[in-house]
C-alpha atoms as a PDB file:
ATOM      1  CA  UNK A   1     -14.940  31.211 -10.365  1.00  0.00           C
ATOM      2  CA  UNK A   2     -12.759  28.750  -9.190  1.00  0.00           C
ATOM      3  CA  UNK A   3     -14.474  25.960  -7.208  1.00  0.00           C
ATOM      4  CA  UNK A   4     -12.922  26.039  -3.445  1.00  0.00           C
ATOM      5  CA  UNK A   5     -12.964  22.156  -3.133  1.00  0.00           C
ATOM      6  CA  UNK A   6     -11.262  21.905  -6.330  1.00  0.00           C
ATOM      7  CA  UNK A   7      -8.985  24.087  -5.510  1.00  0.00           C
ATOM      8  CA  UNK A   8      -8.006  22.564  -2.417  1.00  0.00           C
ATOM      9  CA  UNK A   9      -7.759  19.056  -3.732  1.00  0.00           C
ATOM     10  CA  UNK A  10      -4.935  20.595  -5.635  1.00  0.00           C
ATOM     11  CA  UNK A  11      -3.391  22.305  -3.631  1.00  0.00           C
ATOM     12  CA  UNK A  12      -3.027  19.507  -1.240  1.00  0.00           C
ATOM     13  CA  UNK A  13      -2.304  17.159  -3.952  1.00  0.00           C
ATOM     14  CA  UNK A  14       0.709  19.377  -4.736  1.00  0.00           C
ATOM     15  CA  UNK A  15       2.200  19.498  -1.559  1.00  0.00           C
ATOM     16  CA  UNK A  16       1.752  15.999  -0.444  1.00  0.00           C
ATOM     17  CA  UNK A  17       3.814  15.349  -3.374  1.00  0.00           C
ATOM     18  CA  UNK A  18       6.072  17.586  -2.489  1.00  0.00           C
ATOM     19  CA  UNK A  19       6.368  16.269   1.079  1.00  0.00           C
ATOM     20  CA  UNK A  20       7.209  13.057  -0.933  1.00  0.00           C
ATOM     21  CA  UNK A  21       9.426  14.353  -3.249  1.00  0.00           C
ATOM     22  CA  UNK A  22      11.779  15.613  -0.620  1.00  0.00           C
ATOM     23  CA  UNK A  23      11.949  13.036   1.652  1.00  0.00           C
ATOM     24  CA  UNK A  24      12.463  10.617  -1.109  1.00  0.00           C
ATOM     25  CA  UNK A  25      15.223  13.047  -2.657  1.00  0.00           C
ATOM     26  CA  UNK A  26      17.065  13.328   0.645  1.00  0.00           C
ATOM     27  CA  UNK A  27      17.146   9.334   0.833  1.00  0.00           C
ATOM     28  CA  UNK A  28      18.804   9.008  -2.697  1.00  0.00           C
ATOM     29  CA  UNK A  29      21.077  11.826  -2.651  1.00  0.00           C
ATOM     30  CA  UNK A  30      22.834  10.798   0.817  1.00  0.00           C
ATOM     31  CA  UNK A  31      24.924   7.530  -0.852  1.00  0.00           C
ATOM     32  CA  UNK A  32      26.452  10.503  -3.690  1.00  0.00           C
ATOM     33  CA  UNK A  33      26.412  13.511  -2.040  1.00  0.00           C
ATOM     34  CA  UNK A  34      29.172  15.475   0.209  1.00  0.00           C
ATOM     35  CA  UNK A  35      26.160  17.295   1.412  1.00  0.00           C
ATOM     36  CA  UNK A  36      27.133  20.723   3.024  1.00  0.00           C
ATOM     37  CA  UNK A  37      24.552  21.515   6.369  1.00  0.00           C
ATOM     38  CA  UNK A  38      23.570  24.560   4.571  1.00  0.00           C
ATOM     39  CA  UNK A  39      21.879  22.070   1.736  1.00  0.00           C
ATOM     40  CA  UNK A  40      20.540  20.092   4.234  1.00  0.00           C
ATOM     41  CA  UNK A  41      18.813  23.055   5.770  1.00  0.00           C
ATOM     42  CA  UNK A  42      17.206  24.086   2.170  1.00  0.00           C
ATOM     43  CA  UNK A  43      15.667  20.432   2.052  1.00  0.00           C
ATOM     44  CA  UNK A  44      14.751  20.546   5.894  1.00  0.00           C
ATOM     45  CA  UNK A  45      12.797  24.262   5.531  1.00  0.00           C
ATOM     46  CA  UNK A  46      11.228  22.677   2.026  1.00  0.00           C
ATOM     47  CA  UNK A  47       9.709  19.851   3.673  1.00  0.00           C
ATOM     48  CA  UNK A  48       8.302  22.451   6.767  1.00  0.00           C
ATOM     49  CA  UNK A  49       6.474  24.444   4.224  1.00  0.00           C
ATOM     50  CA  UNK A  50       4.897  21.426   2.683  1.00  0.00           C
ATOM     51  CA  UNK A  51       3.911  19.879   5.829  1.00  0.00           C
ATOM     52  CA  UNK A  52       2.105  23.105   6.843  1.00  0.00           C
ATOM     53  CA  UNK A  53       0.556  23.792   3.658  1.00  0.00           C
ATOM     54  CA  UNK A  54      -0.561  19.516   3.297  1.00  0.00           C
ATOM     55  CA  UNK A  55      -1.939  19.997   6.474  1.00  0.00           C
ATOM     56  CA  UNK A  56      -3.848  23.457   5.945  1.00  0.00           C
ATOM     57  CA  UNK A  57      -5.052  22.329   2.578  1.00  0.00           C
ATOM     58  CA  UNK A  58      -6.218  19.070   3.591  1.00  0.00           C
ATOM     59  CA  UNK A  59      -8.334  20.967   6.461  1.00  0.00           C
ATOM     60  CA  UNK A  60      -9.806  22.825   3.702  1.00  0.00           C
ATOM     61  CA  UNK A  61     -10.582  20.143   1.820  1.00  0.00           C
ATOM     62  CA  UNK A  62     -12.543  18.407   4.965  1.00  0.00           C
ATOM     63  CA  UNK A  63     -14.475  21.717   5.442  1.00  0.00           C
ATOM     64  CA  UNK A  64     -15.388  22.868   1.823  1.00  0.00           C
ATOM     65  CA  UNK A  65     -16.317  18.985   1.399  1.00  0.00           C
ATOM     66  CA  UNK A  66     -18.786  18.962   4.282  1.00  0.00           C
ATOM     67  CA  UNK A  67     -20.158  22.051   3.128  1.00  0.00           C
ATOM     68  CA  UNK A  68     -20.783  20.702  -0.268  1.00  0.00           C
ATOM     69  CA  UNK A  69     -22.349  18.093   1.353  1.00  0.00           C
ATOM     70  CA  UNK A  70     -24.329  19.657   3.397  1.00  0.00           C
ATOM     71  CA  UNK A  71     -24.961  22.242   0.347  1.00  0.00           C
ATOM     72  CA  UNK A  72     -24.559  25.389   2.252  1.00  0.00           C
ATOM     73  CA  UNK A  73     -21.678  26.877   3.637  1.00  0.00           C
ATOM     74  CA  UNK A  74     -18.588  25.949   5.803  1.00  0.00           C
ATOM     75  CA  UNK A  75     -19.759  28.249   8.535  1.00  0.00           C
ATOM     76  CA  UNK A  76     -23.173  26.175   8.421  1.00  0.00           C
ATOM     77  CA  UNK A  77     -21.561  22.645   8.128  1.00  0.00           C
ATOM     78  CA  UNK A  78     -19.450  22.902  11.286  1.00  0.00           C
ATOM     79  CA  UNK A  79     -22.439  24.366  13.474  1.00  0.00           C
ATOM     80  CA  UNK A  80     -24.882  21.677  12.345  1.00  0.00           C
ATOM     81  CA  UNK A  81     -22.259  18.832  12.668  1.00  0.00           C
ATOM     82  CA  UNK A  82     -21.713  17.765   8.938  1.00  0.00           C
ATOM     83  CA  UNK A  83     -18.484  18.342   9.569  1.00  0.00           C
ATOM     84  CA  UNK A  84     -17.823  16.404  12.759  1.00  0.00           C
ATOM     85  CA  UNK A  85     -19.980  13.305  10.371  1.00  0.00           C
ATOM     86  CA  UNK A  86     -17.809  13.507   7.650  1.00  0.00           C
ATOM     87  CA  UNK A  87     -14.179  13.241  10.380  1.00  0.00           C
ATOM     88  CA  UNK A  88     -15.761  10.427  12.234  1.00  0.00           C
ATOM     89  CA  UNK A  89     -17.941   8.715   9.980  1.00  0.00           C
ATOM     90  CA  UNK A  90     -16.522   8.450   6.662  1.00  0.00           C
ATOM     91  CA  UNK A  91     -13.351   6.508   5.192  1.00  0.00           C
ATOM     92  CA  UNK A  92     -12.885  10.121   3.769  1.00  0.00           C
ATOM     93  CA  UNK A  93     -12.621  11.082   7.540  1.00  0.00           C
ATOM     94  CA  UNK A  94     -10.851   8.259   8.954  1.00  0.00           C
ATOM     95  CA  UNK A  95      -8.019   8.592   6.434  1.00  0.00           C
ATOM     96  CA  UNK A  96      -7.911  12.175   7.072  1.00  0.00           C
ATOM     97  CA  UNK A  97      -7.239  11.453  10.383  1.00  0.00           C
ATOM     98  CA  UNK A  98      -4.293   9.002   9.862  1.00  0.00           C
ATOM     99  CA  UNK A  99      -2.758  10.831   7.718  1.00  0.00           C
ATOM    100  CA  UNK A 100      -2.320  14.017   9.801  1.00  0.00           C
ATOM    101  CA  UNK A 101      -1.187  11.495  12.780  1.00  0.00           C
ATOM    102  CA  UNK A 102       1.399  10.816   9.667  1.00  0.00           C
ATOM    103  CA  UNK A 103       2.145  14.563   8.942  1.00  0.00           C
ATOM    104  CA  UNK A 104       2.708  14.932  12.937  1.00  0.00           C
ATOM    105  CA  UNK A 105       5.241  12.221  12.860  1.00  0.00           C
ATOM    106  CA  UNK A 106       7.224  13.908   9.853  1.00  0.00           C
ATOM    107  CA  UNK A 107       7.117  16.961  12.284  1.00  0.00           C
ATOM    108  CA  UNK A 108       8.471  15.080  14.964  1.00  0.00           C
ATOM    109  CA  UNK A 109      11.385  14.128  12.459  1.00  0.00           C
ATOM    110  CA  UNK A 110      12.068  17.552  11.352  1.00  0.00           C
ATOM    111  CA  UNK A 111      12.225  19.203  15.150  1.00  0.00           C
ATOM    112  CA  UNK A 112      14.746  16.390  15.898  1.00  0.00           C
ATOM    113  CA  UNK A 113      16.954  16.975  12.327  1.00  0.00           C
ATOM    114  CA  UNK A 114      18.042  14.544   9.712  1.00  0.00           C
ATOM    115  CA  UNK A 115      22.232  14.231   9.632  1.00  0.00           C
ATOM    116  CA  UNK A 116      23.951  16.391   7.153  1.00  0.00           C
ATOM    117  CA  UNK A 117      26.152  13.255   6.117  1.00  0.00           C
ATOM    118  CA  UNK A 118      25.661   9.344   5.131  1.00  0.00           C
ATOM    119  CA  UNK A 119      22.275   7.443   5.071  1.00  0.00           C
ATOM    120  CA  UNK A 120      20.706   7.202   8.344  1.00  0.00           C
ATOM    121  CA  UNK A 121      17.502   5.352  10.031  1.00  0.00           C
ATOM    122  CA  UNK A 122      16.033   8.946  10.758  1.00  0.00           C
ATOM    123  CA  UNK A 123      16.142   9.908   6.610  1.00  0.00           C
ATOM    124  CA  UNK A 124      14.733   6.335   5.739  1.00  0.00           C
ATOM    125  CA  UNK A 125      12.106   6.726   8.522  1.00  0.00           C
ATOM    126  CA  UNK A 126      11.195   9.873   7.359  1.00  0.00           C
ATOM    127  CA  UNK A 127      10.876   8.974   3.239  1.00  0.00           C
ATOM    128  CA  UNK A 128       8.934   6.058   4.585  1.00  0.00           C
ATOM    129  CA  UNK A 129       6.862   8.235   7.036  1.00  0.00           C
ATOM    130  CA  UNK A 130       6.354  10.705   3.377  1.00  0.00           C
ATOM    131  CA  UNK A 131       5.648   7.892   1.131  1.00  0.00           C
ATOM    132  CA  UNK A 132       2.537   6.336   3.159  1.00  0.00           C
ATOM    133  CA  UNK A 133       1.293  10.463   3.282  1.00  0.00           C
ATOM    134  CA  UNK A 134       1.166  10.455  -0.283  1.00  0.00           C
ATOM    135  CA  UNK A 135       0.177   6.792  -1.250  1.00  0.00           C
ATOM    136  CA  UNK A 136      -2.962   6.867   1.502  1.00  0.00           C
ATOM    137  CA  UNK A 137      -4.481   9.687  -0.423  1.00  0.00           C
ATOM    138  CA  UNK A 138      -5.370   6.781  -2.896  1.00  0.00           C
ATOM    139  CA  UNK A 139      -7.923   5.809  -0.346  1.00  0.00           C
ATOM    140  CA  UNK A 140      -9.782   9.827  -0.506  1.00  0.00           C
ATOM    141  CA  UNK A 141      -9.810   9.037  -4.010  1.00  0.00           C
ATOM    142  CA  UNK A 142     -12.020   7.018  -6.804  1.00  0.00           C
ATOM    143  CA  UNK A 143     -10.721   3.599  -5.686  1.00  0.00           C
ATOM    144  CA  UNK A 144     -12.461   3.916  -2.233  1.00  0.00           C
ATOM    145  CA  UNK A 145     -15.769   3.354  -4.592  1.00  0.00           C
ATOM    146  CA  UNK A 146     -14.272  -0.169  -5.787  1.00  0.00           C
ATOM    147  CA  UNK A 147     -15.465  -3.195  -3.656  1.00  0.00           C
ATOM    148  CA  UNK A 148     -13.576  -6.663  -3.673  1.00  0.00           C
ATOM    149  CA  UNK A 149     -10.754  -8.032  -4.645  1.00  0.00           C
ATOM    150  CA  UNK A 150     -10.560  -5.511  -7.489  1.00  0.00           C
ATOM    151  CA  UNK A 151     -10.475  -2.381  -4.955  1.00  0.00           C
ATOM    152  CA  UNK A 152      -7.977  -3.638  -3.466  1.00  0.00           C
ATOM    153  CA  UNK A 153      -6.206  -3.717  -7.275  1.00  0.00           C
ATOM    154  CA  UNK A 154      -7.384  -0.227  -7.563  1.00  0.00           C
ATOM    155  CA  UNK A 155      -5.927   0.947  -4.497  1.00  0.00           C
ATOM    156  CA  UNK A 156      -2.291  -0.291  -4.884  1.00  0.00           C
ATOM    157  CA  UNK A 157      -2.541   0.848  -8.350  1.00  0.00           C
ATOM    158  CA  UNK A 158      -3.560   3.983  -7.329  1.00  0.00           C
ATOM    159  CA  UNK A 159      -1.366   4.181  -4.881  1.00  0.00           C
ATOM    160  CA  UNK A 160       1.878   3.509  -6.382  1.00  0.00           C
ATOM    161  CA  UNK A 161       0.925   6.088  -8.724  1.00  0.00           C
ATOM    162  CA  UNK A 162       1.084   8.804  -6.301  1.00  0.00           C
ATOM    163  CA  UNK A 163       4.340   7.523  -4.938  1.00  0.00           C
ATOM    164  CA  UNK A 164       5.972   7.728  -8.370  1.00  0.00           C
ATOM    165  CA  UNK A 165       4.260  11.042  -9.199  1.00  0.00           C
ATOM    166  CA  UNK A 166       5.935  12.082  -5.478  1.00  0.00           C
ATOM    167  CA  UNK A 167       9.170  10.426  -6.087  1.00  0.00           C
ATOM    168  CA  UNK A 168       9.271  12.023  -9.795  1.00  0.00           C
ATOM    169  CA  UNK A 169       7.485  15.298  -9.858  1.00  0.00           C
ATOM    170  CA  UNK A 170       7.441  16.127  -6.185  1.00  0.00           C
ATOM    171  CA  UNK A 171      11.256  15.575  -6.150  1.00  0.00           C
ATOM    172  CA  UNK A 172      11.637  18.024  -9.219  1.00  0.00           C
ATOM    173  CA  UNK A 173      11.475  20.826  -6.315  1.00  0.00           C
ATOM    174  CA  UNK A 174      14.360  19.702  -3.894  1.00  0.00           C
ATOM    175  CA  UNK A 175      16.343  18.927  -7.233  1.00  0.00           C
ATOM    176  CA  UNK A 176      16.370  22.156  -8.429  1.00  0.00           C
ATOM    177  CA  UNK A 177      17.150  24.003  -4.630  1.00  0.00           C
ATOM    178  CA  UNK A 178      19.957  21.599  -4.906  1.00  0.00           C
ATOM    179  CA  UNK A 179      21.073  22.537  -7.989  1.00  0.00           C
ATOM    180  CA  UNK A 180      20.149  26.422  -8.279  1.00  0.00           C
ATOM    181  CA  UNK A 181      23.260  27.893  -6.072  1.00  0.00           C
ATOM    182  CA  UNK A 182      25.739  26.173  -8.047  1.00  0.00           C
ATOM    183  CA  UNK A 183      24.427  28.324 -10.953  1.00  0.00           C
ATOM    184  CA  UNK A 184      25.373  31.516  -8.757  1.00  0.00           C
ATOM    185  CA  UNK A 185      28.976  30.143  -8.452  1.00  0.00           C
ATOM    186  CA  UNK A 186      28.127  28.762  -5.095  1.00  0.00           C
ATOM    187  CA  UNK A 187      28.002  24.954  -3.862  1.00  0.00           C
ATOM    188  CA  UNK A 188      27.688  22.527  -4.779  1.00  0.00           C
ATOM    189  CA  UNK A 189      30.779  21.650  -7.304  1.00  0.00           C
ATOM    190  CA  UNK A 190      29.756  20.229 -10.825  1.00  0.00           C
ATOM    191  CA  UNK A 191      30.903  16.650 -10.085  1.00  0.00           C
ATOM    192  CA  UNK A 192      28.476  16.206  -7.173  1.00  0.00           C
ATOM    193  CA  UNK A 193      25.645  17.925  -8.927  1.00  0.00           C
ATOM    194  CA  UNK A 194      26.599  15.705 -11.816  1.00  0.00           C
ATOM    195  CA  UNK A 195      26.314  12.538  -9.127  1.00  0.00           C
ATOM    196  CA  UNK A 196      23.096  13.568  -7.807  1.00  0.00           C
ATOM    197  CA  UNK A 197      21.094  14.487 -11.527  1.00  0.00           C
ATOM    198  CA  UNK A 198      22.292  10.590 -12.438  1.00  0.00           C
ATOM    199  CA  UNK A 199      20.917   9.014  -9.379  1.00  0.00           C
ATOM    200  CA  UNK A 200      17.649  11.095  -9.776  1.00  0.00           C
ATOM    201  CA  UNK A 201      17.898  10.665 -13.286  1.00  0.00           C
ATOM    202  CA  UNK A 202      17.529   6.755 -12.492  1.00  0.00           C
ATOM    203  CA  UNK A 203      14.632   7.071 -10.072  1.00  0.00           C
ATOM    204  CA  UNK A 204      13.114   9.673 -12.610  1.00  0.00           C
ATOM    205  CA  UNK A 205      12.722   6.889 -15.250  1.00  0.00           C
ATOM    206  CA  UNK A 206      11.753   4.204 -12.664  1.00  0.00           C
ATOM    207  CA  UNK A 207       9.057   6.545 -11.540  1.00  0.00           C
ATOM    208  CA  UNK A 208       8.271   7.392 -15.496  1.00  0.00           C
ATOM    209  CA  UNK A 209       7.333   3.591 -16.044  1.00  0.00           C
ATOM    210  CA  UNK A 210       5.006   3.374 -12.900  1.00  0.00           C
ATOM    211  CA  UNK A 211       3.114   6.263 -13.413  1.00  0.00           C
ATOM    212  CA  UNK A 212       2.621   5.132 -17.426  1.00  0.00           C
ATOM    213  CA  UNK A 213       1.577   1.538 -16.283  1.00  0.00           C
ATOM    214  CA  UNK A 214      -0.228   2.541 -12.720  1.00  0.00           C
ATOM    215  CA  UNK A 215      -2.342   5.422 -15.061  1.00  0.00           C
ATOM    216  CA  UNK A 216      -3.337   2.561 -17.963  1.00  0.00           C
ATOM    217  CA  UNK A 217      -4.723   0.343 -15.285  1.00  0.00           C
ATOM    218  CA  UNK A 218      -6.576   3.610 -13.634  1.00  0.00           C
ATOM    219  CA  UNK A 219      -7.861   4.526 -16.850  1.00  0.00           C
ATOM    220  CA  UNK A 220      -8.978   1.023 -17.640  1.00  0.00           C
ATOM    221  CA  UNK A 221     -10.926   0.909 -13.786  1.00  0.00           C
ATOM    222  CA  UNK A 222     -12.359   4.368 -14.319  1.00  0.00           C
ATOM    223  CA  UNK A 223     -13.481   3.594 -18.185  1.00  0.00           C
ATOM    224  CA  UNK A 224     -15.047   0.181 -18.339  1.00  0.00           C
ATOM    225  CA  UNK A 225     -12.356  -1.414 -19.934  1.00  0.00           C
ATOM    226  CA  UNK A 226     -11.752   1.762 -22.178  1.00  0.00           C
ATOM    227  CA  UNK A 227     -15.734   1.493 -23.528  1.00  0.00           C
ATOM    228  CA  UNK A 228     -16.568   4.732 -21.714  1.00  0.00           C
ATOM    229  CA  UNK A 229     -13.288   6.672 -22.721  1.00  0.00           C
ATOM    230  CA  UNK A 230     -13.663   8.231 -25.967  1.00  0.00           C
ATOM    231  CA  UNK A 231     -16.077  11.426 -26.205  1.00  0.00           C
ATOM    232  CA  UNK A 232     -16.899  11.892 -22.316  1.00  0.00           C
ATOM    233  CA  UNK A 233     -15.724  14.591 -19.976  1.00  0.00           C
ATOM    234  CA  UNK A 234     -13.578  12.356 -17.708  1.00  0.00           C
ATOM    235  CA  UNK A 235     -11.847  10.994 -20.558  1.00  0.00           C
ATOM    236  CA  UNK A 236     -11.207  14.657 -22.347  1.00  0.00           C
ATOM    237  CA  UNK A 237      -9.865  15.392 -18.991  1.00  0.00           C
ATOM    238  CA  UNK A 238      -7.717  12.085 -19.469  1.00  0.00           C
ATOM    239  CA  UNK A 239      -6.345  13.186 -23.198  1.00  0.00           C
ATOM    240  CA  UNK A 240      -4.894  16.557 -22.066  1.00  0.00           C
ATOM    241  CA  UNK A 241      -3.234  15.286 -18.248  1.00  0.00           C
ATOM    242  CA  UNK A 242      -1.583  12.073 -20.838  1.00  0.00           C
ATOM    243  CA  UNK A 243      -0.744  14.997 -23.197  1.00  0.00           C
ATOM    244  CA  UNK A 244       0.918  16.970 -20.612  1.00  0.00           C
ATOM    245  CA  UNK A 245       2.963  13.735 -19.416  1.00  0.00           C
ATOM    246  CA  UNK A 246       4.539  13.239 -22.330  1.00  0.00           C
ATOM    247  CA  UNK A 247       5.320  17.066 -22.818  1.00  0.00           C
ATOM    248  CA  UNK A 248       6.871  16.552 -19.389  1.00  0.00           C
ATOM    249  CA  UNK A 249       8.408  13.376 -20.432  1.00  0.00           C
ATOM    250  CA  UNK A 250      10.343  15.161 -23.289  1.00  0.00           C
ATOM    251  CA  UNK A 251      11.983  17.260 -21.075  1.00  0.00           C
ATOM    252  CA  UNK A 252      13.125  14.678 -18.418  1.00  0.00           C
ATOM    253  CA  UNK A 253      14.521  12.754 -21.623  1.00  0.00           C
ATOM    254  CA  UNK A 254      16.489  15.864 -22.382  1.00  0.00           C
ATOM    255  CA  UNK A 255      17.838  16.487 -19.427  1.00  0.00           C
ATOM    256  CA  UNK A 256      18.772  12.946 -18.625  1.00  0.00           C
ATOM    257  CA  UNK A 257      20.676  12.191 -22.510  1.00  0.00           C
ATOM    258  CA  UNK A 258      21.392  15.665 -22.979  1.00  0.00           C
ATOM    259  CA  UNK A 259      22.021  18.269 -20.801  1.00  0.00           C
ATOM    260  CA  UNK A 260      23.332  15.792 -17.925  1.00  0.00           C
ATOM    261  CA  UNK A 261      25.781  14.332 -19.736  1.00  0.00           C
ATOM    262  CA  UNK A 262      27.421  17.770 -20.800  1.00  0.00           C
ATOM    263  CA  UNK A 263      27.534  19.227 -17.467  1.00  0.00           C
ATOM    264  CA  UNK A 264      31.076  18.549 -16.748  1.00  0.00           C
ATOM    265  CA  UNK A 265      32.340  19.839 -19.372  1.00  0.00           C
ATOM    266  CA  UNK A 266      30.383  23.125 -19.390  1.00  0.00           C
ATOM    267  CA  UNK A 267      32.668  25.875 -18.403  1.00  0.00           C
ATOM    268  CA  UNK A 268      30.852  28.700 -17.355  1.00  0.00           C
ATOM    269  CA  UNK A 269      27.892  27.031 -15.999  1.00  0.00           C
ATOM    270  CA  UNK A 270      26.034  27.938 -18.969  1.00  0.00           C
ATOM    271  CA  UNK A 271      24.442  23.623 -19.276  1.00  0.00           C
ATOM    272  CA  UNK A 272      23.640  23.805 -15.733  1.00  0.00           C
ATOM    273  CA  UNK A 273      21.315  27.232 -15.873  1.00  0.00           C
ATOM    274  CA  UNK A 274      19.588  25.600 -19.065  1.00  0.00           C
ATOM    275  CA  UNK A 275      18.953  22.482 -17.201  1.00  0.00           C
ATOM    276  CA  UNK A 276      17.844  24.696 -14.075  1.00  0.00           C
ATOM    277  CA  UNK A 277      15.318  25.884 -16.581  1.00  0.00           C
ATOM    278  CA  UNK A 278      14.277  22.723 -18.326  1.00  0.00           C
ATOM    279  CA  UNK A 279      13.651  21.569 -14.447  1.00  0.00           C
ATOM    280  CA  UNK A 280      11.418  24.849 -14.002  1.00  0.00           C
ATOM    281  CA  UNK A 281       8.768  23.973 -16.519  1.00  0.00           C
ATOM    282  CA  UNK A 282       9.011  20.278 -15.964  1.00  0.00           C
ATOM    283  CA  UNK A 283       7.781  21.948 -12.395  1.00  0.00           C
ATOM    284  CA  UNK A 284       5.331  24.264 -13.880  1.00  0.00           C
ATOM    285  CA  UNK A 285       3.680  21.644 -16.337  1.00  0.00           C
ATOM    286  CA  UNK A 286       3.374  18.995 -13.296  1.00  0.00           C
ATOM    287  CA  UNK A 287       1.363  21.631 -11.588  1.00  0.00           C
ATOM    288  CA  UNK A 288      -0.997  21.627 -14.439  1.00  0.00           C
ATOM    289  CA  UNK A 289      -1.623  18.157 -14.373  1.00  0.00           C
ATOM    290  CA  UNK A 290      -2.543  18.158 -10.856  1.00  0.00           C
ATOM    291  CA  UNK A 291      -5.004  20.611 -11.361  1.00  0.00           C
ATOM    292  CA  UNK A 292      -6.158  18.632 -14.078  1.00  0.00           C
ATOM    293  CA  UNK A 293      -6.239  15.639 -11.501  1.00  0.00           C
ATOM    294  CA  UNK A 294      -7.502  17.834  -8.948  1.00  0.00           C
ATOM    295  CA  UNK A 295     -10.947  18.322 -11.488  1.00  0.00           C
ATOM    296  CA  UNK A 296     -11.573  14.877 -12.807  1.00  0.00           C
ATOM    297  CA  UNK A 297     -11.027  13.964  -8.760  1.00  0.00           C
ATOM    298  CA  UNK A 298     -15.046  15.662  -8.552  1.00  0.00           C
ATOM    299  CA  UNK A 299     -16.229  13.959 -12.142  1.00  0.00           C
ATOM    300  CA  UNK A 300     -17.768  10.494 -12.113  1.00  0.00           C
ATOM    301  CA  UNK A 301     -15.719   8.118 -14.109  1.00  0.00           C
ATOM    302  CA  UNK A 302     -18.067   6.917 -16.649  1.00  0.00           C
ATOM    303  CA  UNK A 303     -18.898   3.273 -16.020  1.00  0.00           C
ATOM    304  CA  UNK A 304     -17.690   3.419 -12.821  1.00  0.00           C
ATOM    305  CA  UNK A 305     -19.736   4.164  -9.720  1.00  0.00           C
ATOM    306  CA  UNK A 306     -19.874   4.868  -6.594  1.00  0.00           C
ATOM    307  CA  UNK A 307     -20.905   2.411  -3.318  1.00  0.00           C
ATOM    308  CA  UNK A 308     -23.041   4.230  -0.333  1.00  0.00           C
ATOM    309  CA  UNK A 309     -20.421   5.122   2.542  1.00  0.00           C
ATOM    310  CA  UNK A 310     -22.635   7.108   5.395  1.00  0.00           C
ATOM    311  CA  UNK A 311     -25.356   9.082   5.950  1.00  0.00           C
ATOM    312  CA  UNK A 312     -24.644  12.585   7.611  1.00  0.00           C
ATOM    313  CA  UNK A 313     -27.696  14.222   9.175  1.00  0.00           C
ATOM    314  CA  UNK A 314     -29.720  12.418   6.813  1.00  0.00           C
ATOM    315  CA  UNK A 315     -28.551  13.049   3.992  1.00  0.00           C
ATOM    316  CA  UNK A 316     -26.872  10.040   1.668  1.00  0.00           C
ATOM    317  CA  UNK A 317     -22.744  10.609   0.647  1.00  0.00           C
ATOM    318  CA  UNK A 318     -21.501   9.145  -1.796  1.00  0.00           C
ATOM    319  CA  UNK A 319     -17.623   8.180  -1.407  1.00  0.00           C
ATOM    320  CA  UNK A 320     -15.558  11.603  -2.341  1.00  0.00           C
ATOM    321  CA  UNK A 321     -12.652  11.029  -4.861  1.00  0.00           C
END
């Protein structure tokens, strides 16, 4: 059975990303895209759906955690006020809070619409607005148990890890609505998808480097310098979400030296569907590795442990990551 709070973690994981993703891709596309209204209003009702789901998932996560804290159900934690602890006593809680002050600010932006043409201060507040949602989850995470100087490391690191998986994976979704009606014969023309797969191409490898870099240092936090890596749980978990990455990797690099630069010169749109596909699993494997990141999110890191944050009803918590 799947665990709920697992399950939740990922789920919200995914769709902050997503949230992310789209504002991000909306930014970069602006400066080399004639975007039509009608693409504009794909990447508006994309970034609706994964506000609402962000925001329902990450109220699930609050309630299944309390209730695993509380070790009973959810039903149980709310009535004897675990879960009113964990919102108002807990960095878990506090960042919970700010970021759905965050998610209502996004809202805000969507009710009062982006422009269909040129970069404007509404689509820079909003991938601004999308990249502190994603980068604060850092703090529900493992390196809210690091003290000093080197949680502070921990946190940027972690941080800018989520903002490249968001700019990267989370903008693999708005890339392909972009690109999928063009494959029907519809808009976009070639030379504008062409435009808009180079400039994500660009952020794509930018975002490649960070996450490779921002995951070593991770690693090397969670691991004890890499002592504790080899032969534990955590660091199985480790070997099959790097695995995955480069899997993923392989078929960014494809469609970036390969499939990209043929477009153009495709005729029937034949390049373009394949790439549409190639996107599709890079989609579908990314969603693996969050679950994967969703699970060792609930492990403790070998060598690496946890400081006291509260006390609900009694009972000691331990920071949640």
């Amino acid at each position: 059975m799947v665990d709920p709070l697992i399950a939740s973690r990922a789920v919200h994981f995914a769709a902050s990303l997503v949230v992310a993703g789209v504002a991000i891709f909306s930014a970069i596309i602006r400066g080399v895209s004639r975007t039509t209204s009608r693409a504009v209003k794909r990447q508006d009702w994309l970034m609706l759906a994964a506000l609402v789901v962000a925001v329902l998932s990450g109220a699930a996560w609050l309630l299944f955690l309390a209730a695993n804290i509380a070790q009973g159900t959810v039903t149980a934690a709310i009535g004897d006020g675990t879960t009113w602890g964990v919102l108002t006593d807990t960095q878990f809680g506090r960042v919970w809070i700010a970021r759905l002050l965050v998610a209502m600010l996004l809202f805000c932006i969507w009710l009062v619409g982006t422009p269909t043409q040129g970069l404007h201060s509404l689509t820079l507040l909003q991938a601004l607005l999308a990249v502190i949602f994603v980068g604060t989850l850092a703090w529900s995470g493992h390196a809210a148990g690091t003290t000093g100087l080197g949680g502070i490391i921990h946190f940027a690191n972690d941080a800018s890890h989520l903002i490249a998986a968001g700019a990267w994976v989370g903008g693999l979704i708005p890339l392909l609505l972009f690109l999928s009606p063009r494959v029907r014969g519809l808009e976009p023309p070639l030379d504008e998808c062409y435009g808009v797969l180079r400039r994500f191409s660009t952020l794509a490898a930018w975002s490649v480097t960070a996450l490779a870099l921002s995951g070593l240092v991770n690693t090397w936090y969670m691991t004890d310098g890499l002592q504790n890596f080899l032969g534990t749980e955590y660091g199985d978990l480790v070997l099959v979400k790097v695995a995955l990455f480069i899997v993923m990797l392989a078929f960014g690099a494809a469609n970036r030296y390969w499939l990209t630069p043929r477009l153009l010169a495709a005729a029937k749109g034949g390049t373009l569907r394949l790439l549409c596909t190639s996107i599709s699993v890079e989609i579908l494997l990314g969603l693996v590795v969050i679950c994967v990141v969703a699970v060792l999110g609930e492990l403790e890191p070998p060598g690496h442990m946890h400081h006291m944050d509260m006390t609900v009803g009694g009972r000691s918590n331990l920071n949640q990551g």
